[in-house]
N, C-alpha and C. Protein backbone atom coordinates (compact mmCIF):
# COMPACT_ATOMS: atom_id res chain seq x y z
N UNK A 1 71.72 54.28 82.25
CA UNK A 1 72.42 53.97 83.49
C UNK A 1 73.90 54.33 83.41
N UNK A 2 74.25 55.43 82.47
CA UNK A 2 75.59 55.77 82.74
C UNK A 2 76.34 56.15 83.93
N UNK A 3 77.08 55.66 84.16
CA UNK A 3 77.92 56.45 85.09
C UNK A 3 77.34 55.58 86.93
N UNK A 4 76.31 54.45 86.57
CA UNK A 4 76.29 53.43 87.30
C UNK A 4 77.02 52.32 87.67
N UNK A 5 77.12 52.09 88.94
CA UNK A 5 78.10 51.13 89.44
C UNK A 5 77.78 49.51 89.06
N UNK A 6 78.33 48.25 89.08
CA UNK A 6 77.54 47.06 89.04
C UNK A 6 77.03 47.02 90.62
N UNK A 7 76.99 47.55 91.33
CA UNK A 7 75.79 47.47 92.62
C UNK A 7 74.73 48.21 92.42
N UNK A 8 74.94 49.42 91.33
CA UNK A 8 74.12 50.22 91.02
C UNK A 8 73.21 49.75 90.34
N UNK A 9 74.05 49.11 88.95
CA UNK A 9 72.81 48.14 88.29
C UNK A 9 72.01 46.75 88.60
N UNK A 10 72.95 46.33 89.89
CA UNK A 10 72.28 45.35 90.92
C UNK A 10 70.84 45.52 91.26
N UNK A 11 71.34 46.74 92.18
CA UNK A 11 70.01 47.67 92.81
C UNK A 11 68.46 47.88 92.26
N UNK A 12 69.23 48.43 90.99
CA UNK A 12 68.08 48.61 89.77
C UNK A 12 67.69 47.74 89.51
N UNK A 13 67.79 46.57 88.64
CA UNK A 13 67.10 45.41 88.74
C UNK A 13 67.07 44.46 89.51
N UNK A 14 66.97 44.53 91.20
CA UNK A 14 66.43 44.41 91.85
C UNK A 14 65.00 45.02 92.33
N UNK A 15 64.92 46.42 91.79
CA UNK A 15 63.96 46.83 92.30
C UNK A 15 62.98 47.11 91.00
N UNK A 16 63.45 46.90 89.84
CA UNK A 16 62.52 46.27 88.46
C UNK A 16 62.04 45.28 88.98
N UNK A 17 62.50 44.16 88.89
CA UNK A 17 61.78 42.91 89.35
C UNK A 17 60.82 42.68 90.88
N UNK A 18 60.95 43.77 91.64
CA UNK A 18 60.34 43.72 92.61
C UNK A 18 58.57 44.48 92.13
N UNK A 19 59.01 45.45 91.48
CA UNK A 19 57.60 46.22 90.57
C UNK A 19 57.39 45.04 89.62
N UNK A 20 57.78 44.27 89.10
CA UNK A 20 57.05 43.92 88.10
C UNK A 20 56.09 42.37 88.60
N UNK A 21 57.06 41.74 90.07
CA UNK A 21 56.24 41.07 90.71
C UNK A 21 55.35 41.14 91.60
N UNK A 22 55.01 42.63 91.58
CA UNK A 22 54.02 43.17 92.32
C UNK A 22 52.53 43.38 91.22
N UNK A 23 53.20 43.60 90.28
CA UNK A 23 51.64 43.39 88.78
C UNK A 23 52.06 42.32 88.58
N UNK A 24 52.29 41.21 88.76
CA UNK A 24 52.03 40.11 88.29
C UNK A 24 52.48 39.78 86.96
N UNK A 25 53.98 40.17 87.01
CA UNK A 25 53.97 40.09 85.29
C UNK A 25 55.17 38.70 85.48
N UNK A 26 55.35 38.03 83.93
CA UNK A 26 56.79 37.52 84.41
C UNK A 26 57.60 38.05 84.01
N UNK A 27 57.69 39.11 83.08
CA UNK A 27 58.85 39.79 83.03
C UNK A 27 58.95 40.75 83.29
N UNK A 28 60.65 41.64 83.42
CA UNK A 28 60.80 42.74 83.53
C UNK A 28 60.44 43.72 82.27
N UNK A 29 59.68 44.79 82.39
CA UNK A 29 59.02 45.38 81.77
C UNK A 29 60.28 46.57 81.26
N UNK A 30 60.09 47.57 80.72
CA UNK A 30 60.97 48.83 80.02
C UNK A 30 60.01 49.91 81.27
N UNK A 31 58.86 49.38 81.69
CA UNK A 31 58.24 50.19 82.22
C UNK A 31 59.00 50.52 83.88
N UNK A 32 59.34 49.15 84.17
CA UNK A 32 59.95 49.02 85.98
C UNK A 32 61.18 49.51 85.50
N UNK A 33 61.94 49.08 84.43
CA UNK A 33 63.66 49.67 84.83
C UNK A 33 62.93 51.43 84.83
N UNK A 34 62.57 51.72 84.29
CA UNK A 34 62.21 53.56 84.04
C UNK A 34 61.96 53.68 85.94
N UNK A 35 60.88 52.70 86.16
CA UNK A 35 60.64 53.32 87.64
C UNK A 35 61.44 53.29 88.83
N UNK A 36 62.62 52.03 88.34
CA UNK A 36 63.27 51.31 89.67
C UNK A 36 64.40 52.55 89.52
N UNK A 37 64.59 52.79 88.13
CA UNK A 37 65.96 53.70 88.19
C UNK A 37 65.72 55.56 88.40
N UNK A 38 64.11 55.66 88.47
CA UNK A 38 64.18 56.88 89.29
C UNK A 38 64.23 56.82 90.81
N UNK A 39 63.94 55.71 91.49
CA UNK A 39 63.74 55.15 92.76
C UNK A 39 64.93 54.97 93.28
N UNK A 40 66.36 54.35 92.42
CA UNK A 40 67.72 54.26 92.83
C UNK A 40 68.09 55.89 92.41
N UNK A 41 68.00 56.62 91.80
CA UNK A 41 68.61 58.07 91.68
C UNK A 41 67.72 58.61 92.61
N UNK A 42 66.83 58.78 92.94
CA UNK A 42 65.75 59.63 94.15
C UNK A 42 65.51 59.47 95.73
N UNK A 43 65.23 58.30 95.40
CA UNK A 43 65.24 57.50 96.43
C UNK A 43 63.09 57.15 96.09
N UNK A 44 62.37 56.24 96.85
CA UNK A 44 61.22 55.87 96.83
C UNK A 44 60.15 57.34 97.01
N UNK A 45 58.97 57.14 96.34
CA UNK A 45 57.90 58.46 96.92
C UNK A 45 57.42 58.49 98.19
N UNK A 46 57.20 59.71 98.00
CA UNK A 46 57.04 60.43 99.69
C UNK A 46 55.43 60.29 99.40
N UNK A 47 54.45 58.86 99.36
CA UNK A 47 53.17 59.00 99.40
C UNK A 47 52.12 59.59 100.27
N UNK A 48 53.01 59.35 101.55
CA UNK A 48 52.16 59.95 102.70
C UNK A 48 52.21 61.90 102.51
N UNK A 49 53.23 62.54 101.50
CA UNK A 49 52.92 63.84 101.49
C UNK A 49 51.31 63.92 100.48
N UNK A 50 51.03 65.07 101.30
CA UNK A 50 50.09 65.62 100.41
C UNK A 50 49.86 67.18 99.98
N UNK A 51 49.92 67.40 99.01
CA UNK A 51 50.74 69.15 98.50
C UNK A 51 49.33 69.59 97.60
N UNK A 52 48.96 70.63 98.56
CA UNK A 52 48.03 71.15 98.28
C UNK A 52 48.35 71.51 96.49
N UNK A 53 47.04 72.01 95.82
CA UNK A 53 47.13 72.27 94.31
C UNK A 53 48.11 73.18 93.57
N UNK A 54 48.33 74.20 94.51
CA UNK A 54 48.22 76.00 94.41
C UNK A 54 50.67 75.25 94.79
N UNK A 55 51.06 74.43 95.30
CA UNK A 55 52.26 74.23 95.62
C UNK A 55 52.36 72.75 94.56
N UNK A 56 51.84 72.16 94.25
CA UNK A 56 51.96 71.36 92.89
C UNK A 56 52.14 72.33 91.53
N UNK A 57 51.47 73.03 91.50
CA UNK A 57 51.86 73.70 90.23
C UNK A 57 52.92 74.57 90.29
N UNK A 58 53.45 75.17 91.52
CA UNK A 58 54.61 76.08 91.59
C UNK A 58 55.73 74.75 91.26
N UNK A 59 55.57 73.85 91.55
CA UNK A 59 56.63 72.91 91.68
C UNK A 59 56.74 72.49 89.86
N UNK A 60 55.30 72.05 89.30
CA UNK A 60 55.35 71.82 88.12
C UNK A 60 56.60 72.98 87.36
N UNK A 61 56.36 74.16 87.47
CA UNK A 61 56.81 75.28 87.05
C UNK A 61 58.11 75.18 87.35
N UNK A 62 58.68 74.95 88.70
CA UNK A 62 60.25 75.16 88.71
C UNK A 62 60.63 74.09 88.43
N UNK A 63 59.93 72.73 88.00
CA UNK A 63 60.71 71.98 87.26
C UNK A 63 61.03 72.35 85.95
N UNK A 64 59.48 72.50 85.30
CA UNK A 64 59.19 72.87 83.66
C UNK A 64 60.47 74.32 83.43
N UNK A 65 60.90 74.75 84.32
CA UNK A 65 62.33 75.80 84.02
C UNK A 65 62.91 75.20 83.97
N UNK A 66 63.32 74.02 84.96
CA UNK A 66 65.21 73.76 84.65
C UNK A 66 64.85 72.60 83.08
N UNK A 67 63.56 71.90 82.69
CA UNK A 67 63.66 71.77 81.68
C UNK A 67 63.51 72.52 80.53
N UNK A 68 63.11 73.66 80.46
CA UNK A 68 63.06 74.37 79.27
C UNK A 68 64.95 74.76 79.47
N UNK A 69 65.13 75.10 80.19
CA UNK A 69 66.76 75.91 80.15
C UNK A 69 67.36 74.28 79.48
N UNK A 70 67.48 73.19 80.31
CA UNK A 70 68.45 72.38 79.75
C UNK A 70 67.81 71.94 78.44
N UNK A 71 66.85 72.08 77.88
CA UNK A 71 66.69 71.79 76.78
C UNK A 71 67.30 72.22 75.62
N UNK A 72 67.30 73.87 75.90
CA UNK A 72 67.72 75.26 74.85
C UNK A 72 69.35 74.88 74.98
N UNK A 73 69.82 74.09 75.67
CA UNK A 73 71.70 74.54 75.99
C UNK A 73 72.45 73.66 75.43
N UNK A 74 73.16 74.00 74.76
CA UNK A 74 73.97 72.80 73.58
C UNK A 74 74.74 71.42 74.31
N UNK A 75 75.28 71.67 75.36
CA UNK A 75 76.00 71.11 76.33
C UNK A 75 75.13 69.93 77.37
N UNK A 76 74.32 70.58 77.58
CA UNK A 76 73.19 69.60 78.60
C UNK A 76 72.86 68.45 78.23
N UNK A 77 72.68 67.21 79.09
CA UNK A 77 72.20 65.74 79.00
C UNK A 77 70.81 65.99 79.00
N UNK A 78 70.12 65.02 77.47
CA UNK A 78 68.73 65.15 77.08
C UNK A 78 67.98 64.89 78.68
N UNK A 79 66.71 65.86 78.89
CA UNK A 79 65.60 65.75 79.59
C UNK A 79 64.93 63.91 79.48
N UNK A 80 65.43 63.61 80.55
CA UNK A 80 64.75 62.33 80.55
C UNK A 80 63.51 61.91 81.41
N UNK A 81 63.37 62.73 82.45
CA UNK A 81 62.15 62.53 82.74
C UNK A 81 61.89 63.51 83.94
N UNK A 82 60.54 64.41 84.02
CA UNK A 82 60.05 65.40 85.09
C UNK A 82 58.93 64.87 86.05
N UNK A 83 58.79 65.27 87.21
CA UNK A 83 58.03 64.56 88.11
C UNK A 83 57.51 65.65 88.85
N UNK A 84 56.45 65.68 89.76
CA UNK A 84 56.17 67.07 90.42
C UNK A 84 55.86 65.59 91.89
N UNK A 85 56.25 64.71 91.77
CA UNK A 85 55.84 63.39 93.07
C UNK A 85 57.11 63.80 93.80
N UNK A 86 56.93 64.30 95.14
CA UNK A 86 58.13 64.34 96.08
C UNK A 86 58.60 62.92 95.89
N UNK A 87 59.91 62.75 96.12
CA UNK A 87 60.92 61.98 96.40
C UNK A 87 62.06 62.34 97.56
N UNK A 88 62.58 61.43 98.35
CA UNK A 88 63.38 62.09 98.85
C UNK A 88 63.31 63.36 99.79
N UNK A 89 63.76 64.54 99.67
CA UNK A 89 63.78 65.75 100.54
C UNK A 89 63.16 66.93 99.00
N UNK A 90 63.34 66.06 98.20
CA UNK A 90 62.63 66.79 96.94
C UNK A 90 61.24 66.74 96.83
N UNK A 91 60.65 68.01 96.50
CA UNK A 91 59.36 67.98 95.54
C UNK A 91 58.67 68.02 94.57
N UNK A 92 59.81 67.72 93.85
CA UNK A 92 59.53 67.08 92.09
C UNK A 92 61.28 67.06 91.73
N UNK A 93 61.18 66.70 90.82
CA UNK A 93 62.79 66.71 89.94
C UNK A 93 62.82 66.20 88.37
N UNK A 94 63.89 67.02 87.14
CA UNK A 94 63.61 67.04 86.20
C UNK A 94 65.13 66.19 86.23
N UNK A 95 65.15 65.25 85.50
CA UNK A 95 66.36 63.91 85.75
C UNK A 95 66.96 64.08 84.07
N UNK A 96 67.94 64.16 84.03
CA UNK A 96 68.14 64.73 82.69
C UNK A 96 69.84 63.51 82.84
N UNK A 97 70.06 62.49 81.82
CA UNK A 97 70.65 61.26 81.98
C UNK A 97 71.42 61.83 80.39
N UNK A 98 72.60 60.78 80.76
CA UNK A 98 74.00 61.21 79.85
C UNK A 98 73.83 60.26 79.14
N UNK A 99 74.43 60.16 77.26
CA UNK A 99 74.33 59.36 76.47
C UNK A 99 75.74 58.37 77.06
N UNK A 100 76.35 59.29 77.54
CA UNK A 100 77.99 58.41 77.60
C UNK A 100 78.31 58.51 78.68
N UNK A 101 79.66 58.25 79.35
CA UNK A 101 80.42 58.07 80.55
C UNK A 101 80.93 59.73 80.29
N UNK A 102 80.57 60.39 81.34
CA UNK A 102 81.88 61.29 81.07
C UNK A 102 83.32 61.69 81.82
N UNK A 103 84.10 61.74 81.23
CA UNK A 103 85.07 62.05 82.23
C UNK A 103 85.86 63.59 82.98
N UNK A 104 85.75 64.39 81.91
CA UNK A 104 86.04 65.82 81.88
C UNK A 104 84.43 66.29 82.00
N UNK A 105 84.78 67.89 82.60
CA UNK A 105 83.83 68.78 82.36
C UNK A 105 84.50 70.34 81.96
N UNK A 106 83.90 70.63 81.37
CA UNK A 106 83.89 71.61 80.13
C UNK A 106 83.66 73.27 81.14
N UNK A 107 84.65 74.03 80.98
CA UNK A 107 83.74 75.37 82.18
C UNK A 107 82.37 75.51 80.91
N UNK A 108 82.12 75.66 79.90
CA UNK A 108 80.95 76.31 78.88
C UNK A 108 79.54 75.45 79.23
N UNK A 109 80.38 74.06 79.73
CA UNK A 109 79.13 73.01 80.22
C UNK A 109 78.77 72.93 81.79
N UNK A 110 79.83 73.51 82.40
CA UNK A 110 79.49 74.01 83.73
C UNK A 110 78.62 75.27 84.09
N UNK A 111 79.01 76.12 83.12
CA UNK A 111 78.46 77.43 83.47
C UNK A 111 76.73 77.10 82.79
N UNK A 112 76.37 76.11 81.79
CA UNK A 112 75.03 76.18 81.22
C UNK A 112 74.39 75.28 82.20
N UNK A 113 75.23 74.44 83.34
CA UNK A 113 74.85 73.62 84.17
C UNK A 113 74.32 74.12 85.32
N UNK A 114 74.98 75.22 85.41
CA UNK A 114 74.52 76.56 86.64
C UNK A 114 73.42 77.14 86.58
N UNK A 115 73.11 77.38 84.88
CA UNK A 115 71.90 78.02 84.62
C UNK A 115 70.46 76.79 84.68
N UNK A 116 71.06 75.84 84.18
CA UNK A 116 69.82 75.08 84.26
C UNK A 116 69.50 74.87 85.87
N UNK A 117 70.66 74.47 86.73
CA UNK A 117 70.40 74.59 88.24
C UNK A 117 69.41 76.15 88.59
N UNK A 118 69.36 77.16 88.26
CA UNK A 118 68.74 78.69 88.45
C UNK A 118 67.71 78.45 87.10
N UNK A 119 67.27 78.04 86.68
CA UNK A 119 65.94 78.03 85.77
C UNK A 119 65.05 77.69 86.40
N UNK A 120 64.90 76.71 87.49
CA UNK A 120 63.53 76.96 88.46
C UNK A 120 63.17 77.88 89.23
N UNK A 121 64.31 78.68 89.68
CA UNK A 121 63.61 79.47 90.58
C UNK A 121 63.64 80.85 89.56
N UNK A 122 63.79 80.85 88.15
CA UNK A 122 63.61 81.98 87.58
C UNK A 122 62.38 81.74 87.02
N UNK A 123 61.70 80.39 86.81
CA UNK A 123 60.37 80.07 86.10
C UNK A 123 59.14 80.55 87.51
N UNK A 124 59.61 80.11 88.82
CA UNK A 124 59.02 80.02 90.07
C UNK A 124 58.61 81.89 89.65
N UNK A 125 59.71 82.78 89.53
CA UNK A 125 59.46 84.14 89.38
C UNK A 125 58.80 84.62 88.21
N UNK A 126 58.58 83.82 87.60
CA UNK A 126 57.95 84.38 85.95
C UNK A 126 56.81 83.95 86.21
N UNK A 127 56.29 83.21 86.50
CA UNK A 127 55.14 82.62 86.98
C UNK A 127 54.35 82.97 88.14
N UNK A 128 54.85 83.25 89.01
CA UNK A 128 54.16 83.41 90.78
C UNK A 128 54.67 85.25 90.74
N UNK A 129 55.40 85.40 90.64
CA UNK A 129 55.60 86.88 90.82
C UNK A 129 56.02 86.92 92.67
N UNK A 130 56.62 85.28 92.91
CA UNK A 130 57.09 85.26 94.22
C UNK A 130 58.03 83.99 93.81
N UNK A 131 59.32 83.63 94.90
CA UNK A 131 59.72 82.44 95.14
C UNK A 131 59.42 81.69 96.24
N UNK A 132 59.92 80.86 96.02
CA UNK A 132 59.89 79.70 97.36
C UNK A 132 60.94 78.89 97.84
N UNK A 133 61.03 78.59 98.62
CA UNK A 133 62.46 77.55 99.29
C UNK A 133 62.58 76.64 98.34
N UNK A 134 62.16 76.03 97.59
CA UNK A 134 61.85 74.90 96.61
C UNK A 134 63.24 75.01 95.81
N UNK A 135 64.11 76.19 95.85
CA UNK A 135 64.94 76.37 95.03
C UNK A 135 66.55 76.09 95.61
N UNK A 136 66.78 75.83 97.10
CA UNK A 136 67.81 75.61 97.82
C UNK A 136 68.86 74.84 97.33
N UNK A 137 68.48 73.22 97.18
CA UNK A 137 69.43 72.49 96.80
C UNK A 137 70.10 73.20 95.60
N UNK A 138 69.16 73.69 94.65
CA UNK A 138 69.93 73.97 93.25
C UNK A 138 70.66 75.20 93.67
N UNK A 139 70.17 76.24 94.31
CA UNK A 139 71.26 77.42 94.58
C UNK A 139 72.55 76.33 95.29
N UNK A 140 72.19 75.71 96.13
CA UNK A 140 73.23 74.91 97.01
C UNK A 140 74.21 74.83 95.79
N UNK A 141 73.98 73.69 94.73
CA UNK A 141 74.94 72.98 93.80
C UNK A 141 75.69 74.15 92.94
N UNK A 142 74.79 74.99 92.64
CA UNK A 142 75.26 76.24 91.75
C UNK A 142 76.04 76.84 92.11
N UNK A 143 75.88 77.48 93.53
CA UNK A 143 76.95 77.57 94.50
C UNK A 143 78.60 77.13 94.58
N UNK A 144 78.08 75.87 94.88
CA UNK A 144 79.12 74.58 94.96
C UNK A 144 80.32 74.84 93.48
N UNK A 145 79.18 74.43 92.38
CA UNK A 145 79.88 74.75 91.47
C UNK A 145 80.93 76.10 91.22
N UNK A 146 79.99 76.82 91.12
CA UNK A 146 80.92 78.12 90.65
C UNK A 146 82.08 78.25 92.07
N UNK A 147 82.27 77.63 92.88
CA UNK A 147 83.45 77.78 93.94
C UNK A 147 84.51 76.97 93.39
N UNK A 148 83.81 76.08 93.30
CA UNK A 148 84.83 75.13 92.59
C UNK A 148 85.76 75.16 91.02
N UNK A 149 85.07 75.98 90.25
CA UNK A 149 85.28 76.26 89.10
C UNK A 149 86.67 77.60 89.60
N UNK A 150 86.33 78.41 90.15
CA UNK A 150 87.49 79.06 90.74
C UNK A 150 88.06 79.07 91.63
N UNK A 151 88.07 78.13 92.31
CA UNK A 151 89.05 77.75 93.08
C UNK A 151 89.91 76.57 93.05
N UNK A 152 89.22 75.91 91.97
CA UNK A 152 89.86 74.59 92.18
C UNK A 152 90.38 74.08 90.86
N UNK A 153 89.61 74.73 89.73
CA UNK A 153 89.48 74.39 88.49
C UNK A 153 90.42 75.60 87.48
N UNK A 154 90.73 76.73 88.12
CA UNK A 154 91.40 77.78 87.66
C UNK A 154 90.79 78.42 86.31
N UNK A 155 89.31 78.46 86.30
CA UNK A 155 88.56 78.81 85.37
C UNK A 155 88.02 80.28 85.92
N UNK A 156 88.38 81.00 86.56
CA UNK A 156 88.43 82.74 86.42
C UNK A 156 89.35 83.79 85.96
N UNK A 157 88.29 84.38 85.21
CA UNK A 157 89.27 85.80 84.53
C UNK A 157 90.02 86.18 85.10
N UNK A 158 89.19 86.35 86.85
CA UNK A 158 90.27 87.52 87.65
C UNK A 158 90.98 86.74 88.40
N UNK A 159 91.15 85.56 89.09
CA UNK A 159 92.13 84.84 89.37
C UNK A 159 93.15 83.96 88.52
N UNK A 160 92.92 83.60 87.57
CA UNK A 160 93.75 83.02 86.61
C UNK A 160 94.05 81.59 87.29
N UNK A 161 95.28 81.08 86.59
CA UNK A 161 95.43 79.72 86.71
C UNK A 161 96.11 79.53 88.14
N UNK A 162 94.84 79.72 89.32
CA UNK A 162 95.75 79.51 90.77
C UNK A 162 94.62 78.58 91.16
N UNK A 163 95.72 77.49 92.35
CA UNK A 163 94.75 76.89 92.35
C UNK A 163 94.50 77.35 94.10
N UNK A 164 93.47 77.79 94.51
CA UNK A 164 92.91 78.40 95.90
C UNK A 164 92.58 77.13 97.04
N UNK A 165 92.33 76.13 96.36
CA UNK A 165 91.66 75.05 97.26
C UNK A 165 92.13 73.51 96.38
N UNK A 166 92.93 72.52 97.28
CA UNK A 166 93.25 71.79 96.39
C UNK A 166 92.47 70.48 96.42
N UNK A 167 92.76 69.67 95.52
CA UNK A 167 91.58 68.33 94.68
C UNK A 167 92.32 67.55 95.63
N UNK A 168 91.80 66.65 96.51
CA UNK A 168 91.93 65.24 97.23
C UNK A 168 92.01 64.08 96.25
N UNK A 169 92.53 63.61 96.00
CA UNK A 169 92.51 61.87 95.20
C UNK A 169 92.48 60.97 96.37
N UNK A 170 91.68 60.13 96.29
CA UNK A 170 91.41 59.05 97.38
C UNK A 170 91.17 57.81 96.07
N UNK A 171 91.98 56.81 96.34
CA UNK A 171 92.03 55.89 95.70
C UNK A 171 92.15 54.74 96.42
């Protein structure tokens, strides 16, 4: 739960204890915090979807990329858990959780952060010999990122230390 708020960890065991009084247990299990805290990072499953076989396994696949990439990358937060169960506006997600708080980011840990964001839709292509929309948000963030990295962060060769777009502090 790094980098969680105390409403955050409110939330979460609130919604441990709500799974675990639904099996009938009296305690909170290791099993509900695992579920309540993909449920507070995701949001609840999308049960009413139903995803044909042939779009479950494309999904398996562009997850099983961004985990093989963040696995291989020195920089990346360990693979903590992959799902192919929509959540959210998602249809699976590979949740990869920090040992520590962090405060800085690294461009060498940004740029392997980009790649693991583009490892699904390069697994989607190694695999299908086609893509799919499935890959948006992460182009979205990858995107995001690398704008930000030069424009804001002064981490380009060819622009150097300018800053193009400036950082808001809201405190």
């Amino acid at each position: 739960t790094s980098g969680f708020t105390g409403a955050d960890l409110e939330n979460l065991l609130n919604e441990a204890a709500l799974l675990a009084a639904r099996k009938k247990l009296k305690a909170i299990t290791q099993e509900q915090i695992e579920e309540a805290t993909i449920k507070v990072i995701a949001g609840p499953e999308k049960k009413s979807w139903v995803m044909k076989a042939k779009e479950k396994l494309n999904t398996a696949y562009h997850e099983a990329g961004h985990a093989i990439i963040g696995h291989i990358l020195p920089t990346q937060d360990e693979i903590h858990s992959i799902t192919v169960i929509p959540r959210g506006r998602a249809l699976g997600m590979t949740i990869s959780l920090p040992a520590e708080d962090k405060f800085s980011k690294y461009k060498n840990e940004m740029l392997e952060e980009i790649s693991m964001l583009l490892g699904g839709r390069i697994a989607e292509t190694l695999c299908n010999s086609d893509i799919s929309t499935g890959a948006s948000n992460d182009i979205e963030r990858a995107t995001e990122m690398a704008r930000q990295m030069i424009t804001m962060y002064g981490m380009s060769d060819t622009f150097g230390l300018v800053g193009l777009e400036s950082i808001e502090h809201k405190y």
